[in-house]
C-alpha atoms as a PDB file:
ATOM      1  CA  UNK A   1       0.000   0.000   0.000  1.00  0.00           C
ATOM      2  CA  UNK A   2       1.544   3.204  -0.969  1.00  0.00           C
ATOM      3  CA  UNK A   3       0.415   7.017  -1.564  1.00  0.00           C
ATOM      4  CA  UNK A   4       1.298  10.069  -3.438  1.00  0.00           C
ATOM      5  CA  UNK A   5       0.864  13.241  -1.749  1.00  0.00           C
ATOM      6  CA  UNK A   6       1.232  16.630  -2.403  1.00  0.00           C
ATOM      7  CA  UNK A   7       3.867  18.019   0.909  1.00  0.00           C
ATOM      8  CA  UNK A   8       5.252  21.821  -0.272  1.00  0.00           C
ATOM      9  CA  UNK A   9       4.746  22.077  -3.334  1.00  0.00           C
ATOM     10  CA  UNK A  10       6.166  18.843  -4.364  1.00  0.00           C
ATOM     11  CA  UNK A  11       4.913  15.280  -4.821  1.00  0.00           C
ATOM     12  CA  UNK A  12       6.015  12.847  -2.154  1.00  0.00           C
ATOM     13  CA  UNK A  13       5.574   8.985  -2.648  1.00  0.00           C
ATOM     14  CA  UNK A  14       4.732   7.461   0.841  1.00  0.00           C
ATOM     15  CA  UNK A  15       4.450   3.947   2.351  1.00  0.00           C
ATOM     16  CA  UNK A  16       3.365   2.919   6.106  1.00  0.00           C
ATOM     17  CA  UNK A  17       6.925   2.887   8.240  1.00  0.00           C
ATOM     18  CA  UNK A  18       8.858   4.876   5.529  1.00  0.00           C
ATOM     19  CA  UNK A  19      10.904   8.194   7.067  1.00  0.00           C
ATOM     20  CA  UNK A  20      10.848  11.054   4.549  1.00  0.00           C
ATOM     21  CA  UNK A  21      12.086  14.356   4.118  1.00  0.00           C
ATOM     22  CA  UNK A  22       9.526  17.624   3.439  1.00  0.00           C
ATOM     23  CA  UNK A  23       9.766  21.280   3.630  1.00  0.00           C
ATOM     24  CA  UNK A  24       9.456  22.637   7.182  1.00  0.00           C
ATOM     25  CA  UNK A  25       6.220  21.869   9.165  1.00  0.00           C
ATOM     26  CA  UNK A  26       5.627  23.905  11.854  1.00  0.00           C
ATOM     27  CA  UNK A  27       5.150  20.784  14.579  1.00  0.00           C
ATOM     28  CA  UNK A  28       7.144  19.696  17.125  1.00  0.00           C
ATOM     29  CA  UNK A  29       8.804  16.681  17.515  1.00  0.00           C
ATOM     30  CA  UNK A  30       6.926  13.804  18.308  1.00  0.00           C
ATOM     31  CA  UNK A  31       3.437  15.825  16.966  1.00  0.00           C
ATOM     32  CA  UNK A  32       1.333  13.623  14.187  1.00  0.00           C
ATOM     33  CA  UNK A  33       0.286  15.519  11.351  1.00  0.00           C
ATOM     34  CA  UNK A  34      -2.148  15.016   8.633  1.00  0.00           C
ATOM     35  CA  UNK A  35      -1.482  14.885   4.742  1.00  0.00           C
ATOM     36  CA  UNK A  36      -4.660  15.474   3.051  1.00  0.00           C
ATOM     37  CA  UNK A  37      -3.727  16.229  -0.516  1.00  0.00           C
ATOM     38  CA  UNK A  38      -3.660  12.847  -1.532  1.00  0.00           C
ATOM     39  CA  UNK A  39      -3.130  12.671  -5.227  1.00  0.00           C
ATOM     40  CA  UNK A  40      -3.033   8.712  -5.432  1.00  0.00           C
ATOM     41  CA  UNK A  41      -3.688   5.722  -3.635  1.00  0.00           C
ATOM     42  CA  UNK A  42      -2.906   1.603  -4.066  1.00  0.00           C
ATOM     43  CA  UNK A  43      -4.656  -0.404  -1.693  1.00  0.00           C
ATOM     44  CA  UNK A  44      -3.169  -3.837  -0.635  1.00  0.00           C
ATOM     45  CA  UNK A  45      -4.890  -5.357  -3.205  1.00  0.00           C
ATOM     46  CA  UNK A  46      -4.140  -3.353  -5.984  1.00  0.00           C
ATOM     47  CA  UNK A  47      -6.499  -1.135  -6.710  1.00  0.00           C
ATOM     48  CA  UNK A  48      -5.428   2.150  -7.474  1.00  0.00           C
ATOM     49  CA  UNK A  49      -7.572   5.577  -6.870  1.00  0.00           C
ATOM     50  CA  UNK A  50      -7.166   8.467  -8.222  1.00  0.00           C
ATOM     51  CA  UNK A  51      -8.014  11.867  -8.280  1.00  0.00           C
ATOM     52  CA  UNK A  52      -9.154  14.905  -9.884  1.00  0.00           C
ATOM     53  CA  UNK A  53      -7.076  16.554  -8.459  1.00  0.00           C
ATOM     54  CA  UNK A  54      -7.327  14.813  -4.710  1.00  0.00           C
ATOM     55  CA  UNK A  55      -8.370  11.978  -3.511  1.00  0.00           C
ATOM     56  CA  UNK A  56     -12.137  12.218  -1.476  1.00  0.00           C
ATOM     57  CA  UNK A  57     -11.817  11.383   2.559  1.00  0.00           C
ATOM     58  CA  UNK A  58      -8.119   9.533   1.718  1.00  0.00           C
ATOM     59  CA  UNK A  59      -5.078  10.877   4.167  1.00  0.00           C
ATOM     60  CA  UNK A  60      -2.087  10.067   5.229  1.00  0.00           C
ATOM     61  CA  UNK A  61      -1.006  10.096   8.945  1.00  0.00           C
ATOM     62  CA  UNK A  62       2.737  10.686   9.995  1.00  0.00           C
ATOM     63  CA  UNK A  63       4.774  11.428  13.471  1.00  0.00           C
ATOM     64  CA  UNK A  64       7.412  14.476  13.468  1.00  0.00           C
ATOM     65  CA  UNK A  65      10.623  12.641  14.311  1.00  0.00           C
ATOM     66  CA  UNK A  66      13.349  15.675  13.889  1.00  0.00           C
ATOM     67  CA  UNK A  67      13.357  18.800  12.856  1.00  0.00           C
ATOM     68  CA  UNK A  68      16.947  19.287  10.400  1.00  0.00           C
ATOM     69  CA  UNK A  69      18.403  21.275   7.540  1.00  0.00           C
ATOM     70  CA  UNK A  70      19.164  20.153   3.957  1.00  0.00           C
ATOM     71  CA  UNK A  71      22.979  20.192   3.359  1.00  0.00           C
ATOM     72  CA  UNK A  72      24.701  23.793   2.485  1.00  0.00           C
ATOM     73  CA  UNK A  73      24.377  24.670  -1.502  1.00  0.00           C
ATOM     74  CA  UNK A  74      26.485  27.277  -2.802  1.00  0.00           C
ATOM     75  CA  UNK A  75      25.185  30.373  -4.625  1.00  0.00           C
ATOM     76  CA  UNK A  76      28.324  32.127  -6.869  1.00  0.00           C
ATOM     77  CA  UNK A  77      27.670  35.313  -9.260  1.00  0.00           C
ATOM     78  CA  UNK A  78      30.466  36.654 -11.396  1.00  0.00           C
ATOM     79  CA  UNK A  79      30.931  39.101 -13.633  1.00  0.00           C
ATOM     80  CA  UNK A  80      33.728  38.868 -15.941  1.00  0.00           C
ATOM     81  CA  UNK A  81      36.379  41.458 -15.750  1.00  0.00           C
ATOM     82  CA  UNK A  82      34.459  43.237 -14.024  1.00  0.00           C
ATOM     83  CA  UNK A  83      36.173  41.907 -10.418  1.00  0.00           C
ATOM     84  CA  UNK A  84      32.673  41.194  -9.449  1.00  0.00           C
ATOM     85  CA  UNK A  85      32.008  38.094  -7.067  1.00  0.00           C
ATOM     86  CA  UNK A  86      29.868  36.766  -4.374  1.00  0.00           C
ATOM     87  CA  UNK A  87      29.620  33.901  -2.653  1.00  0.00           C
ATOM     88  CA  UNK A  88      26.354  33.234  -0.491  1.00  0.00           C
ATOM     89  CA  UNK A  89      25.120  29.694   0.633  1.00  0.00           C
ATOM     90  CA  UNK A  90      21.828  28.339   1.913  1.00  0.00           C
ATOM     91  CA  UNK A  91      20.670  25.583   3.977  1.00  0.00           C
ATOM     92  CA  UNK A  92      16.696  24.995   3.246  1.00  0.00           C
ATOM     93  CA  UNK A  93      14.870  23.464   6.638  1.00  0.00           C
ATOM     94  CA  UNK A  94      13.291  20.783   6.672  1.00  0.00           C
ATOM     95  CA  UNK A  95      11.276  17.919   9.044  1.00  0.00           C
ATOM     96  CA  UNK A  96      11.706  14.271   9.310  1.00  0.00           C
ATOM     97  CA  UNK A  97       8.841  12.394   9.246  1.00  0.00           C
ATOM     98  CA  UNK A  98       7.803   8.869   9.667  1.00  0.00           C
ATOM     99  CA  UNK A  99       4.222   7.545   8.169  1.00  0.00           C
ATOM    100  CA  UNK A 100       2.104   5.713  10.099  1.00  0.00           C
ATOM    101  CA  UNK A 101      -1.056   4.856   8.130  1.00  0.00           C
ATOM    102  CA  UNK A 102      -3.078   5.178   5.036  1.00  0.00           C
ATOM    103  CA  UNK A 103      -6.359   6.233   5.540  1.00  0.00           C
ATOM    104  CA  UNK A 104      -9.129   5.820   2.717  1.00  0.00           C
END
């Protein structure tokens, strides 16, 4: 039984007991949240819903395990001759989170 769900802005493929990565949720560790933009769902016997564009009354449960930050990427502008250059880096946040059911 898996899911697709729709966690900032992106699609997220989730299974009961998998740990993923999303953007920041503001919850604290150890908090269950709620995924309700369920975009598809395959039940254990493989039959697959989908929707237009969600999925009626399906969610997806999950517990907070950390809160953590994506590794650093490296923003560099140059100009050419110009003895123009910067150097800024960025580290985007982000929470752990482990699924716990698949509710249709």
């Amino acid at each position: 039984m898996f899911a697709i769900v729709e966690a900032g802005g992106r699609q997220e493929k989730l299974a009961p007991g998998v740990l993923v990565l999303v953007d920041r949720l503001e919850a604290e560790p150890g908090a269950e949240v709620t995924f309700d933009k369920v975009l598809l769902v395959e039940t254990d016997g493989g039959e697959v819903m989908t929707g237009a564009p969600y999925v009626g009354g399906a969610s997806v449960t999950a517990v907070v395990e950390a809160q953590t930050k994506a590794k650093k990427i490296r923003v560099f502008k140059m100009k050419r001759r110009k003895q123009y250059r910067r150097t800024q880096g960025h580290r985007t946040e982000q929470t752990r989170v482990r699924v716990t059911s698949i509710n249709v």
